[in-house]
C-alpha atoms as a PDB file:
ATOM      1  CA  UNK A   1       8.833 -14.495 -16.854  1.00  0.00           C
ATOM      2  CA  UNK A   2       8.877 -15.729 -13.510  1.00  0.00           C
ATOM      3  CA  UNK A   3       7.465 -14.456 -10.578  1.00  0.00           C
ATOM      4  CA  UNK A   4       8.825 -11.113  -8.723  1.00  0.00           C
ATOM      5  CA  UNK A   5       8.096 -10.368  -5.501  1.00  0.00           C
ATOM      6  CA  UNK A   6       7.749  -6.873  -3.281  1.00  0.00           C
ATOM      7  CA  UNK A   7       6.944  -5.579  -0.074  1.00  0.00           C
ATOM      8  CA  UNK A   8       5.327  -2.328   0.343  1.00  0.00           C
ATOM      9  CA  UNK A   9       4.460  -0.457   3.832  1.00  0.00           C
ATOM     10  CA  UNK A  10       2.021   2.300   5.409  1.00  0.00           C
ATOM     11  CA  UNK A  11       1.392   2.651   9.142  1.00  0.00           C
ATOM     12  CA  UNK A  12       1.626  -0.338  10.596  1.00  0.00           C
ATOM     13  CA  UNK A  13       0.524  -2.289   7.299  1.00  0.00           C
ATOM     14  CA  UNK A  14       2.495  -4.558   5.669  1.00  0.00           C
ATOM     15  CA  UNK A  15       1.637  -5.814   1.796  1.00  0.00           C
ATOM     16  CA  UNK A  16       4.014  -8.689  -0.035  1.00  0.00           C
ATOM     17  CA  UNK A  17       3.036  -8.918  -3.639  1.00  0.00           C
ATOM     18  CA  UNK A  18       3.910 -11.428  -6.161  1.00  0.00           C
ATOM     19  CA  UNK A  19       3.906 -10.554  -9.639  1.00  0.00           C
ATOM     20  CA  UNK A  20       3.257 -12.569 -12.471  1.00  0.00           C
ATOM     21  CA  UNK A  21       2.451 -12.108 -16.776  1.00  0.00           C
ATOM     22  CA  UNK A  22      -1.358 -12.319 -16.889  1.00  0.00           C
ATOM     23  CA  UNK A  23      -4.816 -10.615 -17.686  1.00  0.00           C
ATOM     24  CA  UNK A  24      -5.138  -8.215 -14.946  1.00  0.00           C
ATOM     25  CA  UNK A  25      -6.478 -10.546 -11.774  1.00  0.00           C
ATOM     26  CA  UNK A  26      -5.793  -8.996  -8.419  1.00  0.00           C
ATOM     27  CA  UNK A  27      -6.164 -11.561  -5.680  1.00  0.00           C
ATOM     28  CA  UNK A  28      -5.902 -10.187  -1.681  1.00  0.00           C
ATOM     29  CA  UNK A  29      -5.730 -12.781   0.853  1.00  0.00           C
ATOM     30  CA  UNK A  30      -7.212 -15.170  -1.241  1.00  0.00           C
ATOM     31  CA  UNK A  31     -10.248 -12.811  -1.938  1.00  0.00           C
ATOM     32  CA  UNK A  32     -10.870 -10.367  -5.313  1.00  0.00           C
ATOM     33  CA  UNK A  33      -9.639  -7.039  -4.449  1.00  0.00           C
ATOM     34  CA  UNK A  34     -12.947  -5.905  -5.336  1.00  0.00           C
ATOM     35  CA  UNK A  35     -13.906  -8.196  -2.492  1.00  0.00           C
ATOM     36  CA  UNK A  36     -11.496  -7.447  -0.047  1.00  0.00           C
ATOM     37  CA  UNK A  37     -11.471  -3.804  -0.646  1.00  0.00           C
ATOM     38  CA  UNK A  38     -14.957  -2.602  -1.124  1.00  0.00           C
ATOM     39  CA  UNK A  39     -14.988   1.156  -1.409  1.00  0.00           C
ATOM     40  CA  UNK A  40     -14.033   2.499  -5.146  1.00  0.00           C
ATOM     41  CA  UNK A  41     -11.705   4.937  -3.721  1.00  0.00           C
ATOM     42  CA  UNK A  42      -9.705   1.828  -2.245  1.00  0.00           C
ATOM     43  CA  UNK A  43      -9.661  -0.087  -5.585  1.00  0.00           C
ATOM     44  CA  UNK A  44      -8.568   3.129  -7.134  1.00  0.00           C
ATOM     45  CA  UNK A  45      -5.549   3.140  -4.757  1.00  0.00           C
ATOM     46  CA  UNK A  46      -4.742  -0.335  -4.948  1.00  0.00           C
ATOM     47  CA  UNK A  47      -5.285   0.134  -9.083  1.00  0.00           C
ATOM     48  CA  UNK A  48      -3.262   3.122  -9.001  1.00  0.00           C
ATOM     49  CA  UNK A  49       0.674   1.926 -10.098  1.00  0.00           C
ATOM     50  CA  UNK A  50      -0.869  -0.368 -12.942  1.00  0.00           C
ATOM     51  CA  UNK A  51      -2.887   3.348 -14.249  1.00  0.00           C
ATOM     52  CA  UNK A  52       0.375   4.908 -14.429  1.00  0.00           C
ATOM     53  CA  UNK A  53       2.068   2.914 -16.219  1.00  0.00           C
ATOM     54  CA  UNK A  54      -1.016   1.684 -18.755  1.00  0.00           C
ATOM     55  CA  UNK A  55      -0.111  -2.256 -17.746  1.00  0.00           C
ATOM     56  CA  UNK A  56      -3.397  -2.761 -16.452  1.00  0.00           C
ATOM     57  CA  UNK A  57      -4.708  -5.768 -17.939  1.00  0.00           C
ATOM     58  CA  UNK A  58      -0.685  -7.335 -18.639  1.00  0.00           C
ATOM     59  CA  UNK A  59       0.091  -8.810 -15.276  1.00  0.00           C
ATOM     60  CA  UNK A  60      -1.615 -10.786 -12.433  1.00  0.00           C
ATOM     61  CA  UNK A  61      -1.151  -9.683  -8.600  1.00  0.00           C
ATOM     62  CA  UNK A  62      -1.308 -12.162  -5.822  1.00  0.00           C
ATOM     63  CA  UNK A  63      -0.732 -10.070  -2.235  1.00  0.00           C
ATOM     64  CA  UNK A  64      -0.472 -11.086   1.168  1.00  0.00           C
ATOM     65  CA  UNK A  65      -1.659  -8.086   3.489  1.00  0.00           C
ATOM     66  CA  UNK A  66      -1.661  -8.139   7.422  1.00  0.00           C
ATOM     67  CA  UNK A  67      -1.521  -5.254   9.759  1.00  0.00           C
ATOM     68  CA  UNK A  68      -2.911  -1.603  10.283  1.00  0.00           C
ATOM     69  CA  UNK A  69      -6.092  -0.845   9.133  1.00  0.00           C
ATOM     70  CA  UNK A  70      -8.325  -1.389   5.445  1.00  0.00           C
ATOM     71  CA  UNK A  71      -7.143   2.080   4.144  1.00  0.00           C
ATOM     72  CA  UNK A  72      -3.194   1.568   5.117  1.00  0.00           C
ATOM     73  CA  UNK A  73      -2.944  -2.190   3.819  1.00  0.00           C
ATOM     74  CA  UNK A  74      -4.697  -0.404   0.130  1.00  0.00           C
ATOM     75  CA  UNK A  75      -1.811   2.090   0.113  1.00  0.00           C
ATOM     76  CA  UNK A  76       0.643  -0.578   1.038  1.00  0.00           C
ATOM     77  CA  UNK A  77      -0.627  -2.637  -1.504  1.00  0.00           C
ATOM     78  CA  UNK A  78      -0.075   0.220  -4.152  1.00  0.00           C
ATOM     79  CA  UNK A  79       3.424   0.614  -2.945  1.00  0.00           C
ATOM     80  CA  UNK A  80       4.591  -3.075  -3.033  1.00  0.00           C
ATOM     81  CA  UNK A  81       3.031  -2.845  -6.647  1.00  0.00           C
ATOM     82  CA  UNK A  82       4.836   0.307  -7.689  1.00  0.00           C
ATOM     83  CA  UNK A  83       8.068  -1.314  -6.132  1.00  0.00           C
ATOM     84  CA  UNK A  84       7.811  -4.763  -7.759  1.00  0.00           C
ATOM     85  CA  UNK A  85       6.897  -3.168 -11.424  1.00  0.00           C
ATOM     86  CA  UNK A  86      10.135  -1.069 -11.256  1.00  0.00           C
ATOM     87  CA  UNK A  87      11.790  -4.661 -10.886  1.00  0.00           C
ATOM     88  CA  UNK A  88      10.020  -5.705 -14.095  1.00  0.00           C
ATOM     89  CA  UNK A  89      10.905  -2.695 -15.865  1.00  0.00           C
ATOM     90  CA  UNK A  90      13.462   0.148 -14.906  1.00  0.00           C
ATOM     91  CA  UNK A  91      11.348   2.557 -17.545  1.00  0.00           C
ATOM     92  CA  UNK A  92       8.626   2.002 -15.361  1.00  0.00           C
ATOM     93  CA  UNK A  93      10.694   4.101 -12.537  1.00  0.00           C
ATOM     94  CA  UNK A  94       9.540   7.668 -13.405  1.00  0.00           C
ATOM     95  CA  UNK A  95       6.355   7.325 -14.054  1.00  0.00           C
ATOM     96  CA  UNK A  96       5.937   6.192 -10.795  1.00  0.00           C
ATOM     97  CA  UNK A  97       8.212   8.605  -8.826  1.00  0.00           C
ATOM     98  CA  UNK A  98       6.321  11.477 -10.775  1.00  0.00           C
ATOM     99  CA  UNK A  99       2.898  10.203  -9.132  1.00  0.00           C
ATOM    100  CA  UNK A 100       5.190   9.858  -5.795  1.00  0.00           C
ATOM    101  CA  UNK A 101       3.953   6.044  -5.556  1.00  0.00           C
ATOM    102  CA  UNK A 102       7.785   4.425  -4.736  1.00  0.00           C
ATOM    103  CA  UNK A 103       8.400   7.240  -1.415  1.00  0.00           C
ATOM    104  CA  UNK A 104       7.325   5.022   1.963  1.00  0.00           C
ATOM    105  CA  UNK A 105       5.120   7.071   3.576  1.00  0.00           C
ATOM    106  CA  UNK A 106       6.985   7.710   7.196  1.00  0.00           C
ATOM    107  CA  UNK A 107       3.808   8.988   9.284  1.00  0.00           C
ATOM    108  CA  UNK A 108       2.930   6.780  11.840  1.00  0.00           C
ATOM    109  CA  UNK A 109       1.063   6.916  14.812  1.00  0.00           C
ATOM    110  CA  UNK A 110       2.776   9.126  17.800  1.00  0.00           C
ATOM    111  CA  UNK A 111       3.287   7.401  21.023  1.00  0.00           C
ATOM    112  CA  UNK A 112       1.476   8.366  24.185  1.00  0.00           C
ATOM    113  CA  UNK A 113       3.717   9.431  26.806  1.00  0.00           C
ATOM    114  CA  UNK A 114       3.465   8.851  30.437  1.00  0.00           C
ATOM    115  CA  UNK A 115       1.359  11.061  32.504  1.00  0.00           C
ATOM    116  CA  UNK A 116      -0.662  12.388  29.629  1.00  0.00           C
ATOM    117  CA  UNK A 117      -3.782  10.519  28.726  1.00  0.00           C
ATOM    118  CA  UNK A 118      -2.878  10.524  25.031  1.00  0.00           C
ATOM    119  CA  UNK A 119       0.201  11.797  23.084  1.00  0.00           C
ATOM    120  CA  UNK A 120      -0.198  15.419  23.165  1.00  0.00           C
ATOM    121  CA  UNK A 121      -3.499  15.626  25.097  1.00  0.00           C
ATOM    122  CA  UNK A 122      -2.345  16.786  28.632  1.00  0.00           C
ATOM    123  CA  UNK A 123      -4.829  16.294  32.048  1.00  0.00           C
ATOM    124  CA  UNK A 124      -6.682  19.456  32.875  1.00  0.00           C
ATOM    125  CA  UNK A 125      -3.730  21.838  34.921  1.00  0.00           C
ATOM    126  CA  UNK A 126      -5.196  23.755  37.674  1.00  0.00           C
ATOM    127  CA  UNK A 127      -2.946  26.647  39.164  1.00  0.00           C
ATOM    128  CA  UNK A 128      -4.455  26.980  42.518  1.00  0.00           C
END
């Protein structure tokens, strides 16, 4: 099998994953995921395609992240994952649209508009 490739988004976070046969390594920015990741909750998310569809230990993950913050590059990372096993397998497709992991996430951050100090925060209004 040759390598597939994905990219997967949240935020302003941007994960490409290549995808390989393997025993399970996941390698972020040259770092274990483990590593790069350090909260179990993060791991869980990154973990999170591979527990759906019970290939856990069956393929090996190299991902380039950049962008947005440590908790939208893990969900980007699960999505480029969930994206590039449904290119491996088409079976793997409803498992993983059943656990919602293939929908980009569209919330972003809302701009701040001029005159206001932040989005929706307005400066105090006085009437007289």
């Amino acid at each position: 099998m040759e390598v597939i490739n994905a990219t997967g988004r949240r935020k302003t976070a941007v994960a490409r994953v290549y995808l390989s046969k393997g025993k399970g390594s996941i390698i972020v920015n040259k770092k274990d995921y483990k590593e790069f990741f350090p909260t179990t909750v993060l791991q869980g998310k990154v973990q999170q395609a591979f527990v759906a569809t019970d290939l856990k230990d069956n393929y090996d993950v190299k991902v380039n992240v950049f962008g947005g913050g440590i908790t939208g590059q893990a969900e980007a990372v699960r999505h480029a994952i969930a994206r590039a096993l449904v290119k491996v397998s088409e079976e793997n497709k409803p498992l993983l649209k059943k656990e919602s992991l293939l929908t980009r996430d569209p919330r972003m951050v809302e701009r701040k508009k001029p005159g206001q100090p932040k989005a929706r925060k307005q400066f105090q209004f006085s009437k007289r």
